[in-house]
N, C-alpha and C. Protein backbone atom coordinates (compact mmCIF):
# COMPACT_ATOMS: atom_id res chain seq x y z
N UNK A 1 113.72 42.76 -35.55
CA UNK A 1 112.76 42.04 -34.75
C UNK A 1 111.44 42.78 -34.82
N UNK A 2 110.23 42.13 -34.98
CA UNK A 2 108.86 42.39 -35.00
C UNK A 2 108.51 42.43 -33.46
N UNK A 3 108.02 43.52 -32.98
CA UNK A 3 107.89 43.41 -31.45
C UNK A 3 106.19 44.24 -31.68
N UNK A 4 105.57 43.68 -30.55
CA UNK A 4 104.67 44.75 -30.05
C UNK A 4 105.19 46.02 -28.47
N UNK A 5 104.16 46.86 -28.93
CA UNK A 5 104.79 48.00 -27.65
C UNK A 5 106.39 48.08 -27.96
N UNK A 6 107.13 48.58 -29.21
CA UNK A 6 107.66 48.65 -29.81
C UNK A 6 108.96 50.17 -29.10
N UNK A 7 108.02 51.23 -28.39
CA UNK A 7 109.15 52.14 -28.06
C UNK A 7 109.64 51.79 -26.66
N UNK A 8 108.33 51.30 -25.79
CA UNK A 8 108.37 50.95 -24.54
C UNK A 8 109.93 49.76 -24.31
N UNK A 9 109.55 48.68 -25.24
CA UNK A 9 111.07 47.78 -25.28
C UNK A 9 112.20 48.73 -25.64
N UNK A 10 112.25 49.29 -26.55
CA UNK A 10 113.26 50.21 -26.72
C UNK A 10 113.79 50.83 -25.79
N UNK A 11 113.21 51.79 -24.80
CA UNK A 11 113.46 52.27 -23.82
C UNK A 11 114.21 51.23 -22.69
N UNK A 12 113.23 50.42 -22.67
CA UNK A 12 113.61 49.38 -21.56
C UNK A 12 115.09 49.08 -22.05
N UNK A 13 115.25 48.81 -23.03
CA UNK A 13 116.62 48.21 -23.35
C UNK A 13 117.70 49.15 -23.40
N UNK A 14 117.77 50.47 -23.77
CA UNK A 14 118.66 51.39 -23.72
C UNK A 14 118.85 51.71 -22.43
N UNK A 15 117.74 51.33 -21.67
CA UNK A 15 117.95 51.92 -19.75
C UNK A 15 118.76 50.57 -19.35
N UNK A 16 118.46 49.31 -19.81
CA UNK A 16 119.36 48.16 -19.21
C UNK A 16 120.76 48.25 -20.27
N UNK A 17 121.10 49.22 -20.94
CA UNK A 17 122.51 49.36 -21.46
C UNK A 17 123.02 48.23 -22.56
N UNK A 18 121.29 47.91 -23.57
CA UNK A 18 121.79 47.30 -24.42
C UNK A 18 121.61 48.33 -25.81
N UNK A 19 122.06 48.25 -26.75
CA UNK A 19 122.61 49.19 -28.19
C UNK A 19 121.14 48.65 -29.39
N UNK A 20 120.10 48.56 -28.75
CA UNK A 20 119.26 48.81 -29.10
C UNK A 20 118.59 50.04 -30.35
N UNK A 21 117.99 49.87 -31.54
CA UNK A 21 117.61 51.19 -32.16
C UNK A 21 116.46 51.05 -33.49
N UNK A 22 115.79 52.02 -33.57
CA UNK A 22 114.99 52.05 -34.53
C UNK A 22 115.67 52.82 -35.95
N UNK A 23 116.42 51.94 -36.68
CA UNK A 23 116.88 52.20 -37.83
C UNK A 23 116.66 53.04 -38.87
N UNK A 24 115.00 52.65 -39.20
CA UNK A 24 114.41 53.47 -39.77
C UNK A 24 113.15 54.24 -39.33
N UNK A 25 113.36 55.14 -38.64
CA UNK A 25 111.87 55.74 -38.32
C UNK A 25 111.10 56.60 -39.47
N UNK A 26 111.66 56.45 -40.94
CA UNK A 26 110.78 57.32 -41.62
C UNK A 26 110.83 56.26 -42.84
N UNK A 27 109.69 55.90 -42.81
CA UNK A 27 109.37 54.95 -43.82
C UNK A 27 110.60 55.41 -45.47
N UNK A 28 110.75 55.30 -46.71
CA UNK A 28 111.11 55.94 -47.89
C UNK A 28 110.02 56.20 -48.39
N UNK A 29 109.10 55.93 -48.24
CA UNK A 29 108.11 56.49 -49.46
C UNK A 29 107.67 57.98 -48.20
N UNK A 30 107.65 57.70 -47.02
CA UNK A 30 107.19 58.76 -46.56
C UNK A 30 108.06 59.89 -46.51
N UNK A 31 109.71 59.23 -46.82
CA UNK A 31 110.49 60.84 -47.22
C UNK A 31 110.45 62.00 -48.49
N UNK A 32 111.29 63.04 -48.24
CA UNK A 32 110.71 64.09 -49.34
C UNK A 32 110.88 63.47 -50.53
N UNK A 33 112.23 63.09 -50.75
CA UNK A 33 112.61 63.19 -52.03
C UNK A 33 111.64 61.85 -52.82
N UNK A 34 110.93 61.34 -51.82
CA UNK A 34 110.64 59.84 -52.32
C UNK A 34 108.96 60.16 -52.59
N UNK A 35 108.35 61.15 -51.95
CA UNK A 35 107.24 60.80 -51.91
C UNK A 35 106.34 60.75 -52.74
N UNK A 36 106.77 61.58 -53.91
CA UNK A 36 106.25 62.15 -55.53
C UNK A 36 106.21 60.62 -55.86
N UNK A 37 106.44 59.90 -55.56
CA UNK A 37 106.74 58.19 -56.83
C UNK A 37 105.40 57.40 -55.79
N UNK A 38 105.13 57.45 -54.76
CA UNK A 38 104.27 56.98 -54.00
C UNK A 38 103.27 57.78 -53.19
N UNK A 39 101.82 57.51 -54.35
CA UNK A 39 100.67 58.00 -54.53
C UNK A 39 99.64 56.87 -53.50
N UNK A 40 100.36 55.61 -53.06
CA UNK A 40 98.96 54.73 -52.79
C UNK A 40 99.40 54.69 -51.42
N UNK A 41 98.41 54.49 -50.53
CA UNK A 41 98.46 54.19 -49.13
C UNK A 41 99.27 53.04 -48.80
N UNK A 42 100.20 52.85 -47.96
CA UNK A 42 100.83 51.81 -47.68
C UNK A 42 100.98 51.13 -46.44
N UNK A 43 99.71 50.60 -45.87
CA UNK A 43 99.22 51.06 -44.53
C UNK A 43 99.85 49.37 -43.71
N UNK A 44 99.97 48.86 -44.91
CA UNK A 44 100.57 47.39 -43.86
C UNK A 44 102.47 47.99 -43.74
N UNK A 45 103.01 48.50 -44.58
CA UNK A 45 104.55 49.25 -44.54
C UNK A 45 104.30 49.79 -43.54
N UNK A 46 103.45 51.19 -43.08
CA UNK A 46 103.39 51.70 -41.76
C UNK A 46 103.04 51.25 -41.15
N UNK A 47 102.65 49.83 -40.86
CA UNK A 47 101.89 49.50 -39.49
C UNK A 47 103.53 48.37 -39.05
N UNK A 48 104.10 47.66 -40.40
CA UNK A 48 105.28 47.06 -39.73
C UNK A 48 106.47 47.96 -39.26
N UNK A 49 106.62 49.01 -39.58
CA UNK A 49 107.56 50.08 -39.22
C UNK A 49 107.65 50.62 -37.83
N UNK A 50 106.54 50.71 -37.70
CA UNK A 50 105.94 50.71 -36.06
C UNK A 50 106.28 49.66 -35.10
N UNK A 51 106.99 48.40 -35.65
CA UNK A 51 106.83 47.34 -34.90
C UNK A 51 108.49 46.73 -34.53
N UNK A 52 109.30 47.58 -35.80
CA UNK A 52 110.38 47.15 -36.08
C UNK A 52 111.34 47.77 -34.94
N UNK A 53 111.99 46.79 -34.88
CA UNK A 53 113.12 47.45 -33.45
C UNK A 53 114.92 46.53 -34.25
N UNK A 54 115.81 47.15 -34.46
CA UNK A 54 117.54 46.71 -34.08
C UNK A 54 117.69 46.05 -33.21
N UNK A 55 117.72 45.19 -32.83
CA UNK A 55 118.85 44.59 -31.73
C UNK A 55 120.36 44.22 -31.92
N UNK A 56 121.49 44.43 -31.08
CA UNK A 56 122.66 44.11 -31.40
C UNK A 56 123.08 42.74 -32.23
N UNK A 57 123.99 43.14 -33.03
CA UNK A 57 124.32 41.83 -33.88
C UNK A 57 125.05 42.47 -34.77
N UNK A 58 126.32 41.34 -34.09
CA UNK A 58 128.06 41.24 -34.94
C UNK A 58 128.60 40.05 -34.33
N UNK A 59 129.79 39.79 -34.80
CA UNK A 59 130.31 39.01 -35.05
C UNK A 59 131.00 38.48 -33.26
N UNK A 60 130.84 39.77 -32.94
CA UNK A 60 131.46 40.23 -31.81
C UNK A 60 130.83 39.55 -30.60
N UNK A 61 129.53 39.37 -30.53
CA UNK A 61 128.88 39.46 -29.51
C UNK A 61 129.14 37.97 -28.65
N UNK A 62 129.34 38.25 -27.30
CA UNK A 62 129.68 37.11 -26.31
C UNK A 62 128.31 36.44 -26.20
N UNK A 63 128.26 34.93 -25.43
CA UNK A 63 127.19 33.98 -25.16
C UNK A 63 126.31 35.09 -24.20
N UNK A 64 127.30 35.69 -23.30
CA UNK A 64 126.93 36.24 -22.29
C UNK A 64 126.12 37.26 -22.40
N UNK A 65 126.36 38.38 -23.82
CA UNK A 65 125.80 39.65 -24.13
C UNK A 65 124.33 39.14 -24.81
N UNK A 66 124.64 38.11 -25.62
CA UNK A 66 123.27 37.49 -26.28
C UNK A 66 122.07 37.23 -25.34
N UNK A 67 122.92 36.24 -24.28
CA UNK A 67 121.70 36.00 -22.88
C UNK A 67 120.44 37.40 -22.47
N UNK A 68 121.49 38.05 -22.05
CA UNK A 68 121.18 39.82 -21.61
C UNK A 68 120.36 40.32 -22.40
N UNK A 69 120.67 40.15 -23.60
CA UNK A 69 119.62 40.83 -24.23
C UNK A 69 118.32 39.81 -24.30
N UNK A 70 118.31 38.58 -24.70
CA UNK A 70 117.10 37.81 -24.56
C UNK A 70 116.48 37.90 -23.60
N UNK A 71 117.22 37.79 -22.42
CA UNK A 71 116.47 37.72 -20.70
C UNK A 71 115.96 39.18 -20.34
N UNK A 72 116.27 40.48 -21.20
CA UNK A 72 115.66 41.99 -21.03
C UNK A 72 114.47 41.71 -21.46
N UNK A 73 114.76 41.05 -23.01
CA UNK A 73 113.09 41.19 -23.64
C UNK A 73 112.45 40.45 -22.83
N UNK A 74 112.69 39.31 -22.54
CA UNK A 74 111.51 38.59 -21.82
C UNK A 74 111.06 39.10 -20.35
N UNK A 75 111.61 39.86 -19.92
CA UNK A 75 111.43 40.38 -18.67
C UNK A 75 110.53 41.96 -18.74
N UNK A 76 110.89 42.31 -19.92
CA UNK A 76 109.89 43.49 -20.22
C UNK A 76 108.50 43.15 -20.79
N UNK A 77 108.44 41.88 -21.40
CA UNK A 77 107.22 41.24 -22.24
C UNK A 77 106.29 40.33 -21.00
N UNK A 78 106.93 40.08 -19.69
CA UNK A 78 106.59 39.54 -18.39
C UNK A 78 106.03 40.52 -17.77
N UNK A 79 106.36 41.75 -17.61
CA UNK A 79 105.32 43.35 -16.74
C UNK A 79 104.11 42.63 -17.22
């Protein structure tokens, strides 16, 4: 999910006890082994990385757990 205020939801959602996470917090080109191959600025990659948030999703998940998590975000995007 593309979110703005991106850690703030995060937080919010790990405090309301949903499995929330930022997957990748280090871009690949910005890791070691990667960074020798990428010489050019990649400033729209870092600006969506910043934005990117996990939300739960399997096979598993009840009507009920889905609600919860929709009705968190919208209640944190409502402050």
């Amino acid at each position: 999910m593309l979110c703005e205020k991106r850690d703030g939801l995060l937080k919010f959602l790990i405090k309301n006890k949903i499995d929330a996470k930022i997957h990748y917090p280090i871009n690949i080109h910005e890791q070691y082994p990667f960074k020798k191959y990428y010489k050019n600025n990649l400033n729209i990659t870092n600006a969506l990385n910043n934005k990117i948030i996990s939300l739960p999703i399997h096979e598993n998940l009840t009507l009920k757990e889905i609600n919860k998590v929709t009705s968190c975000i919208k209640k944190y995007y409502k402050k």
